[in-house]
PDB file of N, CA and C in Angstrom:
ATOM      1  N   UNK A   1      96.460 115.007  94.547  1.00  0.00           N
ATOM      2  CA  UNK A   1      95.030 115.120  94.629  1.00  0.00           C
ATOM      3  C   UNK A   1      94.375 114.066  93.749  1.00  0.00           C
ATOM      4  N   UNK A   2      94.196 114.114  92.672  1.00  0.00           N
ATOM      5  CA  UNK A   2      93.939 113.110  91.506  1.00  0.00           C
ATOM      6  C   UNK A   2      94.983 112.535  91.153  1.00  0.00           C
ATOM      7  N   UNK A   3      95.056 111.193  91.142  1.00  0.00           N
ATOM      8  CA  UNK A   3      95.757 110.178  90.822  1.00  0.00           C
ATOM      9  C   UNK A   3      95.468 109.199  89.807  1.00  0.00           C
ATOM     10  N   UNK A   4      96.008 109.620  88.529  1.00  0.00           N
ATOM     11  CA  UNK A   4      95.320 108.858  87.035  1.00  0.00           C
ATOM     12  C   UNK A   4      96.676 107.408  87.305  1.00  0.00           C
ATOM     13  N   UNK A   5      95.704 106.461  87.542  1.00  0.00           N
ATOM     14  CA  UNK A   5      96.889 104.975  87.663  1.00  0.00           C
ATOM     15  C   UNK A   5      96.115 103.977  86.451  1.00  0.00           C
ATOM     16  N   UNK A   6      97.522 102.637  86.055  1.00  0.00           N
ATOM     17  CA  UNK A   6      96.934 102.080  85.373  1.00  0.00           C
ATOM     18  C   UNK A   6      96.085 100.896  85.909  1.00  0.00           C
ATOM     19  N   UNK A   7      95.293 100.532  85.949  1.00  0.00           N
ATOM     20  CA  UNK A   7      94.905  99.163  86.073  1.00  0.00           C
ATOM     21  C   UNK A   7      95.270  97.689  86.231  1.00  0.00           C
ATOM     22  N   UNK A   8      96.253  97.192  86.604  1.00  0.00           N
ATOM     23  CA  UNK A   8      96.830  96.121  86.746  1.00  0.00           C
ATOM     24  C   UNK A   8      96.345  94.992  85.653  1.00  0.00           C
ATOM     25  N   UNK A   9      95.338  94.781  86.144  1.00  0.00           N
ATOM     26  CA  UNK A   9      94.516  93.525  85.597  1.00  0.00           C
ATOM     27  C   UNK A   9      94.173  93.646  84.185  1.00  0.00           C
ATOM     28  N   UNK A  10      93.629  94.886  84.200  1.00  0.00           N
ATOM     29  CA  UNK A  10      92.845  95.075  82.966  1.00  0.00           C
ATOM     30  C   UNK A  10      93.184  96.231  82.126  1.00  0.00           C
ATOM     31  N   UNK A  11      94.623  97.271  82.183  1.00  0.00           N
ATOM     32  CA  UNK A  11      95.476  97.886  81.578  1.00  0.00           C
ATOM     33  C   UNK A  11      94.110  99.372  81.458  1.00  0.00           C
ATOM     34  N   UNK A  12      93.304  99.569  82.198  1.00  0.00           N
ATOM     35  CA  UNK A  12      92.575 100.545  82.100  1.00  0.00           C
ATOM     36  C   UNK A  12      92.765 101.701  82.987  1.00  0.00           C
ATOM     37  N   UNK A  13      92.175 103.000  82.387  1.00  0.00           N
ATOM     38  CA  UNK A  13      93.060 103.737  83.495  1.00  0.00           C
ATOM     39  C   UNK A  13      92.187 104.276  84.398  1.00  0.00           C
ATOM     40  N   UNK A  14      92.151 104.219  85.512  1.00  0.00           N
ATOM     41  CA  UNK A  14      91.160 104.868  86.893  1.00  0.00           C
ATOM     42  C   UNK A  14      91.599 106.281  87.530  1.00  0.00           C
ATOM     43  N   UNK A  15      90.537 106.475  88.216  1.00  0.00           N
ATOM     44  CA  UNK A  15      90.980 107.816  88.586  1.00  0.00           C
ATOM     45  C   UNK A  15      90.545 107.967  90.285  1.00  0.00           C
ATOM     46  N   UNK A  16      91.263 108.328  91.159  1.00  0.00           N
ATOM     47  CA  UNK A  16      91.205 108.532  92.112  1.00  0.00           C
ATOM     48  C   UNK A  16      90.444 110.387  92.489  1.00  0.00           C
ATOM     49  N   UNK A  17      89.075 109.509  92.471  1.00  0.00           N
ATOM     50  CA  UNK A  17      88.398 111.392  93.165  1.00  0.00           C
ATOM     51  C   UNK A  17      87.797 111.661  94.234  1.00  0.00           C
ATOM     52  N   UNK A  18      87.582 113.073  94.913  1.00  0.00           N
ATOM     53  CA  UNK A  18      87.363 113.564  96.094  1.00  0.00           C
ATOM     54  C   UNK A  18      86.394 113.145  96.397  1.00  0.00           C
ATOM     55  N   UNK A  19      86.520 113.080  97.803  1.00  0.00           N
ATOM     56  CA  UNK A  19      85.062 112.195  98.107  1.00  0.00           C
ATOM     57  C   UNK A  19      83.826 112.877  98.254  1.00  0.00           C
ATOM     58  N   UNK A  20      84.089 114.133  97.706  1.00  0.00           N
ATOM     59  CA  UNK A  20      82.052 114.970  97.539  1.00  0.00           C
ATOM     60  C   UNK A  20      82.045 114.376  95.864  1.00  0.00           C
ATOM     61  N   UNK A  21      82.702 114.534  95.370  1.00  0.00           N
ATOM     62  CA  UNK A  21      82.701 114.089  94.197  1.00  0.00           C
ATOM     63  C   UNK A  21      82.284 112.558  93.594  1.00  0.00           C
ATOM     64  N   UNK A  22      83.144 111.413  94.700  1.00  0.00           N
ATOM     65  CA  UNK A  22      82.457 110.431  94.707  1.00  0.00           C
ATOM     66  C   UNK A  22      81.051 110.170  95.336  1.00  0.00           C
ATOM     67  N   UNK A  23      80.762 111.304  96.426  1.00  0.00           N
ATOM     68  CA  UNK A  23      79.517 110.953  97.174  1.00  0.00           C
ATOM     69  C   UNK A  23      78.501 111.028  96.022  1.00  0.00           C
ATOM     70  N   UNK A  24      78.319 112.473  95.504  1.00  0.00           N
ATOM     71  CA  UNK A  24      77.633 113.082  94.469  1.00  0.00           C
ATOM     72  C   UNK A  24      77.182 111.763  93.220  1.00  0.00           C
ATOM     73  N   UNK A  25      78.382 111.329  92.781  1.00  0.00           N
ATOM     74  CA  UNK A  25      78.072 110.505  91.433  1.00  0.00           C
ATOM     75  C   UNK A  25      77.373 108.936  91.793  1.00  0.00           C
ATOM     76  N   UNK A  26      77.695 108.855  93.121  1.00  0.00           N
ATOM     77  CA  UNK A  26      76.856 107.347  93.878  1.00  0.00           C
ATOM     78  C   UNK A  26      75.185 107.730  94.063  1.00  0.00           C
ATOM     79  N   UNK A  27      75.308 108.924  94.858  1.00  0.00           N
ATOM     80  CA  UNK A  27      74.144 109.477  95.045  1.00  0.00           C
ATOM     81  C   UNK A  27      73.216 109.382  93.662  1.00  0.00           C
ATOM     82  N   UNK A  28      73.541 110.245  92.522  1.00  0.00           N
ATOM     83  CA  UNK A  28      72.970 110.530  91.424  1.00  0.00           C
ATOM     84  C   UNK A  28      72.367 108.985  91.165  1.00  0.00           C
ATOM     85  N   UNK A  29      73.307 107.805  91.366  1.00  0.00           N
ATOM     86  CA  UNK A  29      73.603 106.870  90.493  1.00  0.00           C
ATOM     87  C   UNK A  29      72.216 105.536  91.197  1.00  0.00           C
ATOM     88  N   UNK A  30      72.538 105.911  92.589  1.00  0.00           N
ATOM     89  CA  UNK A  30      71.813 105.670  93.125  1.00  0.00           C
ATOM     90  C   UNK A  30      69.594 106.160  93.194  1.00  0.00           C
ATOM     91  N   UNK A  31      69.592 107.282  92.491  1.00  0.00           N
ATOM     92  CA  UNK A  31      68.716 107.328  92.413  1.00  0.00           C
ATOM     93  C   UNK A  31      68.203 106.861  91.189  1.00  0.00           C
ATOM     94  N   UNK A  32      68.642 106.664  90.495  1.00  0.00           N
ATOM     95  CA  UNK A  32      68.763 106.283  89.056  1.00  0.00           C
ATOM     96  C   UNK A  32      67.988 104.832  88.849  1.00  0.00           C
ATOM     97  N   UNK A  33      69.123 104.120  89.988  1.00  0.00           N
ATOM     98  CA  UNK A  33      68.386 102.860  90.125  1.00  0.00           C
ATOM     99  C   UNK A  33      67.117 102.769  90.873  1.00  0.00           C
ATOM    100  N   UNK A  34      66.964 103.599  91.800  1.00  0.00           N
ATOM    101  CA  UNK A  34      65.667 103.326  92.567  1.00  0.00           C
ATOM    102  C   UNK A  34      64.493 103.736  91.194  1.00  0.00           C
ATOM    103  N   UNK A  35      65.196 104.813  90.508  1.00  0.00           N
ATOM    104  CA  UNK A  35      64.161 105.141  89.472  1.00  0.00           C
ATOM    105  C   UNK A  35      64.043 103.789  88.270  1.00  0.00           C
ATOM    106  N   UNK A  36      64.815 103.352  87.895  1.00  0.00           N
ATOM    107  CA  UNK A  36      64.352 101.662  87.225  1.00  0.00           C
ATOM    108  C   UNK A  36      64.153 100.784  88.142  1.00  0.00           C
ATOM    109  N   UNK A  37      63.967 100.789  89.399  1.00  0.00           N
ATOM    110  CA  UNK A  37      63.098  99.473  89.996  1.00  0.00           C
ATOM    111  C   UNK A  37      62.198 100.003  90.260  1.00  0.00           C
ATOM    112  N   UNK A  38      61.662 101.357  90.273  1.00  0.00           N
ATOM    113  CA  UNK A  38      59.977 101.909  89.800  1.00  0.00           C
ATOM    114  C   UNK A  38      59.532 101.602  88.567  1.00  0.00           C
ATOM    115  N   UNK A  39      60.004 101.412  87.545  1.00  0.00           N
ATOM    116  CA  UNK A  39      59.911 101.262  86.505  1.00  0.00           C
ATOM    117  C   UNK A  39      59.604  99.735  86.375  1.00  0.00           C
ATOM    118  N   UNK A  40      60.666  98.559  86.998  1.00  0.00           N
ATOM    119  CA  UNK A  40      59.989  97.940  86.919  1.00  0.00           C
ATOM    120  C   UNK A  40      59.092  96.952  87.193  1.00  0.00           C
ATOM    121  N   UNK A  41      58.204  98.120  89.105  1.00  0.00           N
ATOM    122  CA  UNK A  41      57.017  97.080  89.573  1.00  0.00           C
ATOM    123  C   UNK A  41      56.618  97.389  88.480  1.00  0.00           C
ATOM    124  N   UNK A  42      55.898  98.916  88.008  1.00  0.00           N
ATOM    125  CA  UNK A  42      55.198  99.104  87.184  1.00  0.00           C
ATOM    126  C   UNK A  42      55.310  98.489  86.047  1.00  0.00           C
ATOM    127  N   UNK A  43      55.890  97.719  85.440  1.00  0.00           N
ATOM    128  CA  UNK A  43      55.367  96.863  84.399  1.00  0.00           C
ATOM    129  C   UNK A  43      55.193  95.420  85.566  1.00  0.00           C
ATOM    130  N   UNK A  44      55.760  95.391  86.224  1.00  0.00           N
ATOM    131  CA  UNK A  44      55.135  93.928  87.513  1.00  0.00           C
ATOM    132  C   UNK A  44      53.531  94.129  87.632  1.00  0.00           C
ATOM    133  N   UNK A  45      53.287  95.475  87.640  1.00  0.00           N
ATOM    134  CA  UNK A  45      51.609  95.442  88.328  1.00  0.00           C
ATOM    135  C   UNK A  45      51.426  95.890  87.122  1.00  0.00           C
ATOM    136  N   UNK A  46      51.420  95.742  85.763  1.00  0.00           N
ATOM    137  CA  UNK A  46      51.075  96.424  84.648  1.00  0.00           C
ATOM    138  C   UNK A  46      50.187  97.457  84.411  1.00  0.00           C
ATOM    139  N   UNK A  47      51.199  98.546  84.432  1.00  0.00           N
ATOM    140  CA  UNK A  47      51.052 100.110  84.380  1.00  0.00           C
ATOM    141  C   UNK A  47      50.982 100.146  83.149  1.00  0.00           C
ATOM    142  N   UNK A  48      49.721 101.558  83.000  1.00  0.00           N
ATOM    143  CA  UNK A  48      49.572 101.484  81.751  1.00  0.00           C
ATOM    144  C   UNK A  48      50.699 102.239  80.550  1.00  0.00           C
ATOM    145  N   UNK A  49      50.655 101.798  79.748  1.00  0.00           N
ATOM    146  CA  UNK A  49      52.119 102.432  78.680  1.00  0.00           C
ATOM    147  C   UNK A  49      52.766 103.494  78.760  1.00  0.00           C
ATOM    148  N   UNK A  50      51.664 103.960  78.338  1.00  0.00           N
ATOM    149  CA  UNK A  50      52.076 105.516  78.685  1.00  0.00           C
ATOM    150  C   UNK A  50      52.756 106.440  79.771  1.00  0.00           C
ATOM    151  N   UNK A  51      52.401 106.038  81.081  1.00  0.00           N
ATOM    152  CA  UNK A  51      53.091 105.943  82.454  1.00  0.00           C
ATOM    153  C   UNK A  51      54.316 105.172  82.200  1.00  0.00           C
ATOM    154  N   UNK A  52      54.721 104.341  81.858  1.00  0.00           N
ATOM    155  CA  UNK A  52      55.631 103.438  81.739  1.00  0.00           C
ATOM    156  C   UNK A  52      57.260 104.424  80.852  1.00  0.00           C
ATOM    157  N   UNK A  53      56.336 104.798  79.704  1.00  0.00           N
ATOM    158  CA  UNK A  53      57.008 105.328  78.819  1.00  0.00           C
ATOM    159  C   UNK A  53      57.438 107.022  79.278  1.00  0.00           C
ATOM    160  N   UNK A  54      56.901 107.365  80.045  1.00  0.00           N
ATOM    161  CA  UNK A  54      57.274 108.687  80.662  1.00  0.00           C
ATOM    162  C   UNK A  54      58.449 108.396  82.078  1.00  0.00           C
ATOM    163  N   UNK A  55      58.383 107.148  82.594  1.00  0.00           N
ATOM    164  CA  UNK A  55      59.246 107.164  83.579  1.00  0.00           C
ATOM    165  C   UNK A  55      60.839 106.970  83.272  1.00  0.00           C
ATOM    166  N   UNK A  56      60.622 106.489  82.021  1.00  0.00           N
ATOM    167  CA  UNK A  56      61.676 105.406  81.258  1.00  0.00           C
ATOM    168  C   UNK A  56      62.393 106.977  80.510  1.00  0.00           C
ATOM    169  N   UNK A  57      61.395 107.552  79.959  1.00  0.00           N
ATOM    170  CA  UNK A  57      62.410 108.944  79.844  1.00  0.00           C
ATOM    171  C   UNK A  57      62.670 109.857  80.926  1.00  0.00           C
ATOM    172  N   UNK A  58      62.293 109.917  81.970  1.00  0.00           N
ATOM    173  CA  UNK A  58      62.868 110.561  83.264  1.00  0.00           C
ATOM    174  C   UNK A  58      64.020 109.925  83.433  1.00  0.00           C
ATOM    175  N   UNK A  59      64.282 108.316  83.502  1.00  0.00           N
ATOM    176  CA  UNK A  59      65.429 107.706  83.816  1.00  0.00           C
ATOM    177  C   UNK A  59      66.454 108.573  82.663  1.00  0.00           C
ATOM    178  N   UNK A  60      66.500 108.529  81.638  1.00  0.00           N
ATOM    179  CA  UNK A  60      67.545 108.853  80.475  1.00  0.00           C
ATOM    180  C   UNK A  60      67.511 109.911  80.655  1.00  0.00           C
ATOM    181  N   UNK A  61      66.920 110.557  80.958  1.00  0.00           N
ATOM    182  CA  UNK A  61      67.025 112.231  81.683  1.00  0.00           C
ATOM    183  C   UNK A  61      68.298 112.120  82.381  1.00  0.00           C
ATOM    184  N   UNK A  62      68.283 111.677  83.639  1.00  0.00           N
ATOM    185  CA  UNK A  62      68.760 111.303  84.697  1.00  0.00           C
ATOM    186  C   UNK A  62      70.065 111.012  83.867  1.00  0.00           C
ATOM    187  N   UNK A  63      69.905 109.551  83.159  1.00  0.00           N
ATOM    188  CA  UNK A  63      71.632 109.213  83.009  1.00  0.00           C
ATOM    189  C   UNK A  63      72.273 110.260  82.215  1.00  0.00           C
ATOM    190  N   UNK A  64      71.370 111.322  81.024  1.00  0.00           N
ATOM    191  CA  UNK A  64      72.191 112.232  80.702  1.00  0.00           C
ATOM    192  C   UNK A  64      72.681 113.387  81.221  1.00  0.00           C
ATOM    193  N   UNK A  65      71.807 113.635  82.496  1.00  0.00           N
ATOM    194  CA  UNK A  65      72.621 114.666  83.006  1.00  0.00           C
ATOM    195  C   UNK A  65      73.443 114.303  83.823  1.00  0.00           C
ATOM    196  N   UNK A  66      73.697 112.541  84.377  1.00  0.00           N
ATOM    197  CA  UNK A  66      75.254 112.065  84.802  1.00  0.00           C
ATOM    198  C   UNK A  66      76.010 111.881  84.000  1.00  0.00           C
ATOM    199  N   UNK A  67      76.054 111.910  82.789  1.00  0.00           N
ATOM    200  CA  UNK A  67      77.068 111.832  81.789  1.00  0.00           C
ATOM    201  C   UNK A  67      77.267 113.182  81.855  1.00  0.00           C
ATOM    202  N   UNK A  68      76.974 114.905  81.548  1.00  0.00           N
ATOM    203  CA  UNK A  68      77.573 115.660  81.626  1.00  0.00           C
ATOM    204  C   UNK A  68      77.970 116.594  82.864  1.00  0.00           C
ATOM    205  N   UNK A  69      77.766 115.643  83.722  1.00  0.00           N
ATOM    206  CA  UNK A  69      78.274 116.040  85.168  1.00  0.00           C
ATOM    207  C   UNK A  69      79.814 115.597  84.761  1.00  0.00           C
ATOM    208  N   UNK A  70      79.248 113.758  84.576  1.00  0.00           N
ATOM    209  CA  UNK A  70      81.291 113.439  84.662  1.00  0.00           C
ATOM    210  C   UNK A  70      82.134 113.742  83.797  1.00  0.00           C
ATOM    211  N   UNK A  71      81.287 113.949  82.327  1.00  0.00           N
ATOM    212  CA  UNK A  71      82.272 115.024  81.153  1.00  0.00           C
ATOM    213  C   UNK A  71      82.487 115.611  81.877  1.00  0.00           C
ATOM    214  N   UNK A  72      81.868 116.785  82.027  1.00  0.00           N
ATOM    215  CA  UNK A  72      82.648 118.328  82.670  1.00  0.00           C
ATOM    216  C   UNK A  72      83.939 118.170  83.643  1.00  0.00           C
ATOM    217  N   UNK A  73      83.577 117.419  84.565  1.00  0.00           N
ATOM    218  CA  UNK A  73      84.565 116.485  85.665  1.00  0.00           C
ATOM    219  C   UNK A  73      85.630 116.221  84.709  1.00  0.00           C
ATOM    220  N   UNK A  74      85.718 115.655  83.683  1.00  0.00           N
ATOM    221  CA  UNK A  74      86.662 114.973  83.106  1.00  0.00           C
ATOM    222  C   UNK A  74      87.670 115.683  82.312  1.00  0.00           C
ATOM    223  N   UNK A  75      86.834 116.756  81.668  1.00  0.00           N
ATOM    224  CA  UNK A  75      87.547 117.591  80.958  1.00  0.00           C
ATOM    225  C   UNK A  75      88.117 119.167  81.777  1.00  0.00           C
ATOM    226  N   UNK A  76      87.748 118.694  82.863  1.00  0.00           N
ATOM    227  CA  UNK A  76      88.017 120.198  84.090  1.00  0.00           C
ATOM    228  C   UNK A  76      89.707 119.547  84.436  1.00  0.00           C
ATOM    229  N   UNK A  77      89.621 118.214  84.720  1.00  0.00           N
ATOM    230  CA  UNK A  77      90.608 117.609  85.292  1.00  0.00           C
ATOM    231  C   UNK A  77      91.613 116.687  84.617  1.00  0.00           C
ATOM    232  N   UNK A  78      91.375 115.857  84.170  1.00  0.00           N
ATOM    233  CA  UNK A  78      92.086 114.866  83.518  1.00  0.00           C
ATOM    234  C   UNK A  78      92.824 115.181  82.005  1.00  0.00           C
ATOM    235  N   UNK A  79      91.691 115.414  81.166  1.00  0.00           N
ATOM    236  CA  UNK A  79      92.128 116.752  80.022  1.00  0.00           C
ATOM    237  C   UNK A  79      92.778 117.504  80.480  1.00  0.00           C
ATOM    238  N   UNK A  80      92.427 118.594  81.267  1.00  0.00           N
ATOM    239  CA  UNK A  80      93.301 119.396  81.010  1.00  0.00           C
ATOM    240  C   UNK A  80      94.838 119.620  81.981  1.00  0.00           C
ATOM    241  N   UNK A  81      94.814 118.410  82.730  1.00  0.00           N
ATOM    242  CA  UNK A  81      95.663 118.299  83.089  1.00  0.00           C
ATOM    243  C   UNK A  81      96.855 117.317  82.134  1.00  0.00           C
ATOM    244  N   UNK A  82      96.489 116.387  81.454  1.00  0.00           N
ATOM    245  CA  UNK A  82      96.942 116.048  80.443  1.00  0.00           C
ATOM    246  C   UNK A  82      97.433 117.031  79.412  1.00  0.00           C
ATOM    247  N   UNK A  83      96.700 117.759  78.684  1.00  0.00           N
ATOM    248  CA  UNK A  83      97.707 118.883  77.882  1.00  0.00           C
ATOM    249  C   UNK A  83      98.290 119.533  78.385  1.00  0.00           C
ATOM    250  N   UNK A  84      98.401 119.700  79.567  1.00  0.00           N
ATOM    251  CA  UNK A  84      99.444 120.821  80.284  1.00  0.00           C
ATOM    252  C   UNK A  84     100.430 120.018  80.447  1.00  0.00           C
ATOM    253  N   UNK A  85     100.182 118.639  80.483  1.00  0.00           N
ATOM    254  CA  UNK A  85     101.804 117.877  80.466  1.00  0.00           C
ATOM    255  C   UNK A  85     101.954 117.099  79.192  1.00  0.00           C
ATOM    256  N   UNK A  86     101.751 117.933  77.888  1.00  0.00           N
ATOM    257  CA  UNK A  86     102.086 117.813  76.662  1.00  0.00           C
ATOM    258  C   UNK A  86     101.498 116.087  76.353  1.00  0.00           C
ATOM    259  N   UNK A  87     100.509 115.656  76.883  1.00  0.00           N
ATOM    260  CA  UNK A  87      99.974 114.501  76.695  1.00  0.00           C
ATOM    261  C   UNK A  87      98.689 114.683  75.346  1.00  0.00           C
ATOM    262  N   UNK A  88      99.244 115.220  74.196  1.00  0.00           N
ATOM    263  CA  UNK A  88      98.258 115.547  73.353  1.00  0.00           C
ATOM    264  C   UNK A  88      96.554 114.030  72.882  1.00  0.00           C
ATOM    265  N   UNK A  89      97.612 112.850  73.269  1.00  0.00           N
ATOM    266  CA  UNK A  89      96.896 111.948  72.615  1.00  0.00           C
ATOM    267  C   UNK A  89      95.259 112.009  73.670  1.00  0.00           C
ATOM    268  N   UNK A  90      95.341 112.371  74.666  1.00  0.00           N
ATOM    269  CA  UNK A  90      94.096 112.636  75.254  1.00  0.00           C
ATOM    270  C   UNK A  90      93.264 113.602  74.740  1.00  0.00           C
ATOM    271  N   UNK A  91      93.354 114.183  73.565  1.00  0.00           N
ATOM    272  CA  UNK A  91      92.558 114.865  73.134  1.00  0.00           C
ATOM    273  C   UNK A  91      91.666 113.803  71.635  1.00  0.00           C
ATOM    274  N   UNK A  92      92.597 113.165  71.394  1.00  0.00           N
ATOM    275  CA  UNK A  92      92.325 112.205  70.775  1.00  0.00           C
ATOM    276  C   UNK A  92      90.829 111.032  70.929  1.00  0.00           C
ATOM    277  N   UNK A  93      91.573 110.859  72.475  1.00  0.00           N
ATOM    278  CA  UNK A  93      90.428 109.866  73.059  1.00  0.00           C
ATOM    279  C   UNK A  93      89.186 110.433  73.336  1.00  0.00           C
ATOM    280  N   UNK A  94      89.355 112.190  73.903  1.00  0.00           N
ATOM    281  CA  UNK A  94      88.325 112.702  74.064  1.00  0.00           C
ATOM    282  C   UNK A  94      87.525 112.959  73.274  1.00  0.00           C
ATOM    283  N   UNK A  95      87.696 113.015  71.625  1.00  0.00           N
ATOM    284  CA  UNK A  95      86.907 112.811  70.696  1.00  0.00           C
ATOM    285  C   UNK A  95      86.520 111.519  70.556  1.00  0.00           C
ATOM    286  N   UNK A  96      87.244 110.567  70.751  1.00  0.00           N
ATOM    287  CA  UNK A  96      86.100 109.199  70.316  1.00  0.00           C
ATOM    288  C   UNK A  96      85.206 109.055  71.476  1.00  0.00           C
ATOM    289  N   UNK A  97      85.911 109.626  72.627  1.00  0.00           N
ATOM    290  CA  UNK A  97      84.393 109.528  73.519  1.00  0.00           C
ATOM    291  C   UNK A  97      83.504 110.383  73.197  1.00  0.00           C
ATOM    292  N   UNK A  98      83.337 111.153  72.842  1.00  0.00           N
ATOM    293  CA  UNK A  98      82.682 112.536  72.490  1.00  0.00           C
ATOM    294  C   UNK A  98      81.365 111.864  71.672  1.00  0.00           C
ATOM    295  N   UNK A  99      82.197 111.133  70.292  1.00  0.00           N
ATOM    296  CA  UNK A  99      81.128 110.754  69.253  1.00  0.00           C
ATOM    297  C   UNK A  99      80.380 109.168  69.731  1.00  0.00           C
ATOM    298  N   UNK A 100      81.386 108.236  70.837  1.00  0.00           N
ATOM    299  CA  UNK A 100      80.780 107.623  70.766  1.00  0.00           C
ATOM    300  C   UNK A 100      79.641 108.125  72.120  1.00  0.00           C
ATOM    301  N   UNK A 101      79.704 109.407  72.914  1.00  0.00           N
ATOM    302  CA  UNK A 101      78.425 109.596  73.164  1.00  0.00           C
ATOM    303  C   UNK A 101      77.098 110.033  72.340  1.00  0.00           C
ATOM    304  N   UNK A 102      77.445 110.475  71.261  1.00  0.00           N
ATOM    305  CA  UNK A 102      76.659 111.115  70.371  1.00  0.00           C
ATOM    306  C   UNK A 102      75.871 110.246  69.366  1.00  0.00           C
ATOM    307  N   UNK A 103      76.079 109.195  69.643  1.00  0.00           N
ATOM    308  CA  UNK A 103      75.681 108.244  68.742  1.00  0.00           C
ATOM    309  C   UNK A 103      73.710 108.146  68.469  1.00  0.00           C
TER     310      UNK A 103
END
């Protein structure tokens, strides 16, 4: 089902996921962007700040609730399929991702 491979080129590791799963995170990702190229006629036709500054936090809205879509994703699957095959050092990484989201 999930297929954690290494990267050839670039020694990174990818993950092979279901395709509602990929539809979902394009989709999200996709609106995301339509929501910063609203963002930026409106500074093209210079919108006033304040408008500007409210859309710009809808966007980060947006990317944070795709970041804990694909956490959850990540730690439903990859985690914990990793400690079940005594792969402790992924708990490791999952803390430096952790803090370097928290930053």
């Amino acid at each position: 089902m999930e297929d954690k491979k290494v990267c050839p080129g670039c020694s990174h590791k990818t993950k092979e996921r279901p395709e509602k799963e990929y539809r979902d995170l394009l989709n999200r990702l996709s609106r995301i962007e339509g929501q910063v190229r609203g963002i930026r006629r409106m500074v093209e036709n210079n919108a006033y700040c304040p408008d500007i500054l409210i859309q710009v936090s809808a966007v980060n809205a947006a990317l944070n609730s795709f970041n804990k879509v694909l956490l959850a994703d990540h730690i439903r699957t990859c985690v914990a399929d990793d400690i079940r095959a005594g792969k402790d050092e992924t708990i490791d990484e999952l803390v430096a991702t952790l803090q370097k989201l928290m930053k």
